[in-house]
Protein backbone atom coordinates (compact mmCIF):
# COMPACT_ATOMS: atom_id res chain seq x y z
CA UNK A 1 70.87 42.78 51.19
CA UNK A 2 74.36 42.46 50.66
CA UNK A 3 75.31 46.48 51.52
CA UNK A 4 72.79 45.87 54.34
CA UNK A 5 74.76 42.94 56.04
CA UNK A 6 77.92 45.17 55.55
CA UNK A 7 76.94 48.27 57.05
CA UNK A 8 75.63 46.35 60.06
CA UNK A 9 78.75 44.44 60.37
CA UNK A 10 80.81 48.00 60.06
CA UNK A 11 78.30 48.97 62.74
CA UNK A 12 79.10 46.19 64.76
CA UNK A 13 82.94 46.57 64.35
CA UNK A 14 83.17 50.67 64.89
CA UNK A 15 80.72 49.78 68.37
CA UNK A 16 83.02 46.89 69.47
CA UNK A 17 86.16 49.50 68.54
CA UNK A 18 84.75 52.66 70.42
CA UNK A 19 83.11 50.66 73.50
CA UNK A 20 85.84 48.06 74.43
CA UNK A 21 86.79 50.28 77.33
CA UNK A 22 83.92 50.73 78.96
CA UNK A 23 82.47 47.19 78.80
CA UNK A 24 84.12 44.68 80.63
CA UNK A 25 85.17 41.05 79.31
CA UNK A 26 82.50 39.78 81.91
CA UNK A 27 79.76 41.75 80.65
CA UNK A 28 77.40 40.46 78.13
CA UNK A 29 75.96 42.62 75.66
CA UNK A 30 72.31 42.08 74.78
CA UNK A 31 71.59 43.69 71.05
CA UNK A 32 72.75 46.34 69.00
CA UNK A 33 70.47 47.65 66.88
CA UNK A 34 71.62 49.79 63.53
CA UNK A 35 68.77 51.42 61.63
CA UNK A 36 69.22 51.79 57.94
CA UNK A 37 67.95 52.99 54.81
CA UNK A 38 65.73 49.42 53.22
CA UNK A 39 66.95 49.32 49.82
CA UNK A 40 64.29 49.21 46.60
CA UNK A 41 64.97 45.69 45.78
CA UNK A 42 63.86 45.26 49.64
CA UNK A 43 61.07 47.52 49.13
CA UNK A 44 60.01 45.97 46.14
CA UNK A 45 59.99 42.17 47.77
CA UNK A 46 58.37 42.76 50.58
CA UNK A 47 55.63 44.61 47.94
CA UNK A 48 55.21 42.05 45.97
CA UNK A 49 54.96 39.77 49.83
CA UNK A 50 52.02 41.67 50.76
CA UNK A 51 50.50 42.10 46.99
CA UNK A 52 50.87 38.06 47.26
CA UNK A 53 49.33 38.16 51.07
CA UNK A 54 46.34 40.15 49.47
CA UNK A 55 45.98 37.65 46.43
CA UNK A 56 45.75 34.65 47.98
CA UNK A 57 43.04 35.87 50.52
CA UNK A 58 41.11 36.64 47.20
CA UNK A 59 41.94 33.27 46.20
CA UNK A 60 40.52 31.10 48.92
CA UNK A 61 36.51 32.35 47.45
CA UNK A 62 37.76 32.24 43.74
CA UNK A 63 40.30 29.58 43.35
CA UNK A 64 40.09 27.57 40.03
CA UNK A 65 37.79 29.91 38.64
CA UNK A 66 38.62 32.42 35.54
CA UNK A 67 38.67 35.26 38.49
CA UNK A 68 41.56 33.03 40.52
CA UNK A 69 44.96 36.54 40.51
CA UNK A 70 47.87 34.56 39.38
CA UNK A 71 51.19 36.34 39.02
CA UNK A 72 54.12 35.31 36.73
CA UNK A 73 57.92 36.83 36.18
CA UNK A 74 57.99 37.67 31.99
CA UNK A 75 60.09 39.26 29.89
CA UNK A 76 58.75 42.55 28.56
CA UNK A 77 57.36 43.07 25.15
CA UNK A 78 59.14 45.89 23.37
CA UNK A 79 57.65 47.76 20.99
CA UNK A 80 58.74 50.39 18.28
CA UNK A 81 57.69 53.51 20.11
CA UNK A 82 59.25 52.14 23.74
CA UNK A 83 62.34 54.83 24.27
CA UNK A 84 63.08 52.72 27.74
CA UNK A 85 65.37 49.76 27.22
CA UNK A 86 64.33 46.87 28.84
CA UNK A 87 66.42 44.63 30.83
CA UNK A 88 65.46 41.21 32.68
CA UNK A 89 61.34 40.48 33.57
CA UNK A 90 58.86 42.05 34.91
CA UNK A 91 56.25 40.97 37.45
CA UNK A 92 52.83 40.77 36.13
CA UNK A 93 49.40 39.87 37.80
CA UNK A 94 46.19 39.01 36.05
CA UNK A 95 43.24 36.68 36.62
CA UNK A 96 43.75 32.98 35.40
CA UNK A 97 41.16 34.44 32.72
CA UNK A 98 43.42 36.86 31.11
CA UNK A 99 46.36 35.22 30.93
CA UNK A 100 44.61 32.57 29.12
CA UNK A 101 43.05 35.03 26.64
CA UNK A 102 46.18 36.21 26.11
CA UNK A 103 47.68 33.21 25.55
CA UNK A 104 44.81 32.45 23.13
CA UNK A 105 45.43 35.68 21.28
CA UNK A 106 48.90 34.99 21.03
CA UNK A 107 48.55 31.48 19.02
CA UNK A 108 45.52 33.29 17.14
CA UNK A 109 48.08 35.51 16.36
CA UNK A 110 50.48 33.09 15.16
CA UNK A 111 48.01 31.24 12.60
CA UNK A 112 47.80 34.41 10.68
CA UNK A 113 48.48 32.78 7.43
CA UNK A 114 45.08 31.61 7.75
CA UNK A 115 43.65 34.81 7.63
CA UNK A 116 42.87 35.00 11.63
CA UNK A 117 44.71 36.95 13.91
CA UNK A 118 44.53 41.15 14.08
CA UNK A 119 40.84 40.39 14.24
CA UNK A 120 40.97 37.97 17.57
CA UNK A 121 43.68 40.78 18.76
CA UNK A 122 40.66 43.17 18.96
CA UNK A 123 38.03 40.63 19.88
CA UNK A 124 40.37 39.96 22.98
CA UNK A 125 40.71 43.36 24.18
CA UNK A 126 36.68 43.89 24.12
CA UNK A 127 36.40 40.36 26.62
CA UNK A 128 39.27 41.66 28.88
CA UNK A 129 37.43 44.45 29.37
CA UNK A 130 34.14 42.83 30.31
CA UNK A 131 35.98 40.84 32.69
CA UNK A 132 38.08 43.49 33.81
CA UNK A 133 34.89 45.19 35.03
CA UNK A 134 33.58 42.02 36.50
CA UNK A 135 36.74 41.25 38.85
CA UNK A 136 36.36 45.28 39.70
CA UNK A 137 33.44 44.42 41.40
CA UNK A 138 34.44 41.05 42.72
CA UNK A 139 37.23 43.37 44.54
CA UNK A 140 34.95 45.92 46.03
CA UNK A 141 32.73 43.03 47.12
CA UNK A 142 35.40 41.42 48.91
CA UNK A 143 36.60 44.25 50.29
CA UNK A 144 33.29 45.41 51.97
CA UNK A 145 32.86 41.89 53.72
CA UNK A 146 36.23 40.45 54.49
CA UNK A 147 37.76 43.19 56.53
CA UNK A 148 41.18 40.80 56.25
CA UNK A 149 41.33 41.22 52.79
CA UNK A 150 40.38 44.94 53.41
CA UNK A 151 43.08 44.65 55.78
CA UNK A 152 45.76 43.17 53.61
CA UNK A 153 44.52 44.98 50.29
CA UNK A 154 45.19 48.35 52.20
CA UNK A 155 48.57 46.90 53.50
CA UNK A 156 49.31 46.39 50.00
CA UNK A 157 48.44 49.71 48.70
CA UNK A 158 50.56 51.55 51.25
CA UNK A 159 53.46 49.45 50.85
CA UNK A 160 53.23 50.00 47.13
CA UNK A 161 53.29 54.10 47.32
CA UNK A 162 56.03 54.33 49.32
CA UNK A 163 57.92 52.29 47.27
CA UNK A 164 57.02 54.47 44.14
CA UNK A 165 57.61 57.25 46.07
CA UNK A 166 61.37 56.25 47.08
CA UNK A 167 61.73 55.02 43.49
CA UNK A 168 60.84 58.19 41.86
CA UNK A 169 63.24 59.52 44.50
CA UNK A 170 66.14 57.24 43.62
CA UNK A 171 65.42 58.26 39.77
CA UNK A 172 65.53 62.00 40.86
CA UNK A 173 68.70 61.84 42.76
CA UNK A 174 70.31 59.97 40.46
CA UNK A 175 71.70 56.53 40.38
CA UNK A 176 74.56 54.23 39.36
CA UNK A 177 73.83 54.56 35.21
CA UNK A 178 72.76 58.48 35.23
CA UNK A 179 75.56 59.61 37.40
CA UNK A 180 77.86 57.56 35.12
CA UNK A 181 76.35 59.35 32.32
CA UNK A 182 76.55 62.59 33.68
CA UNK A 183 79.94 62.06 33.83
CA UNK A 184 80.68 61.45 30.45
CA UNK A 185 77.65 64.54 29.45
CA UNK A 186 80.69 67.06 31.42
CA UNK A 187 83.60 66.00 29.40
C-alpha cells in the first residue's frame, strides 16, 4: 500500500513537473490515472474479501449449524519434517464443526496421562472426513441453486489463481530474502 501511494504521488509530481507549461493556472485538471502493478499482500486481501463474500452467502442457509465456514488468523504448527520456517499466522477456514473437533482433539490430547489421546487423534480424522464429504455436497448443492453464491464462489476461485500464479512468480523471480542470499551464495 505504502509503495503504491508513493509511486502515485511520484506520478503525480513527474506529471505536474513535465505538464506545467502547457496547462494554464486557470485550467482545472480532472484525474490522473497511474496504473500499477497490485502488490501480493493486495492480492491476497482482496482474496481473502471475496473468499469471505463467498462464505457468508453460504452462511445465511447454514448459520449456527456444525456446517456454518468460519475463518480464524493462527499460528502454524511446525513439525519435525517442515524444512519451511514459519513466520507470523496463517489464515485458516473450516466449518464451526471442525474447528471444534479439533479443539476437542487437542484437550483429548492433553489428558494423555490418562491413557486417552493418540486414539481420539485418529478417531477425529475418520469424523472430519465424514463431514468433510457432507459439506462437499452442501457446496455443490448450493452452487447449483444459488447462482450468487455460484457467482461469488467462482469470483473467489479466479481471484485465488491469479494470486498463486503471481506468487509462484514472485518466488521464481526472486525476492527480498533470496536475492539477499544469493548475494552472500557469490562471495
Amino acid at each position: 500500500m505504502l509503495s503504491r501511494c508513493i509511486s502515485l504521488l511520484l506520478a503525480v509530481f513527474a506529471w505536474q513537473s513535465s505538464s506545467a507549461q502547457t496547462v494554464s493556472q486557470n485550467q482545472e485538471i480532472d484525474e490522473v490515472v497511474v496504473t500499477g502493478e497490485q502488490s501480493l499482500r493486495l492480492m491476497r486481501l482482496q482474496t481473502e474479501k471475496l473468499q469471505d463474500a463467498a462464505f457468508d452467502v453460504f452462511n445465511v442457509t447454514y448459520a449456527g449449524t456444525d456446517y456454518e465456514l468460519v475463518c480464524k488468523r493462527e499460528r502454524p504448527i511446525k513439525r519435525d519434517h517442515d524444512v519451511t520456517p514459519v513466520y507470523g499466522t496463517v489464515r485458516v477456514c473450516g466449518s464451526r464443526y471442525n474447528f471444534e473437533q479439533r479443539d476437542k482433539a487437542a484437550a483429548d490430547l492433553m489428558k494423555e496421562s490418562e491413557g486417552r489421546g493418540f486414539q481420539d487423534i485418529v478417531y477425529y480424522d475418520e469424523v472430519f472426513e465424514l463431514h468433510r464429504a457432507d459439506l462437499i455436497e452442501k457446496f455443490e448443492e448450493m452452487a447449483k441453486e444459488n447462482p450468487e453464491f455460484l457467482k461469488k464462489l467462482s469470483e473467489y476461485a479466479g481471484a485465488k489463481s491469479r494470486y498463486e500464479a503471481a506468487r509462484k512468480a514472485d518466488m521464481e523471480d526472486g525476492n527480498f530474502f533470496t536475492d539477499l542470499f544469493r548475494s552472500r551464495d557469490k562471495d
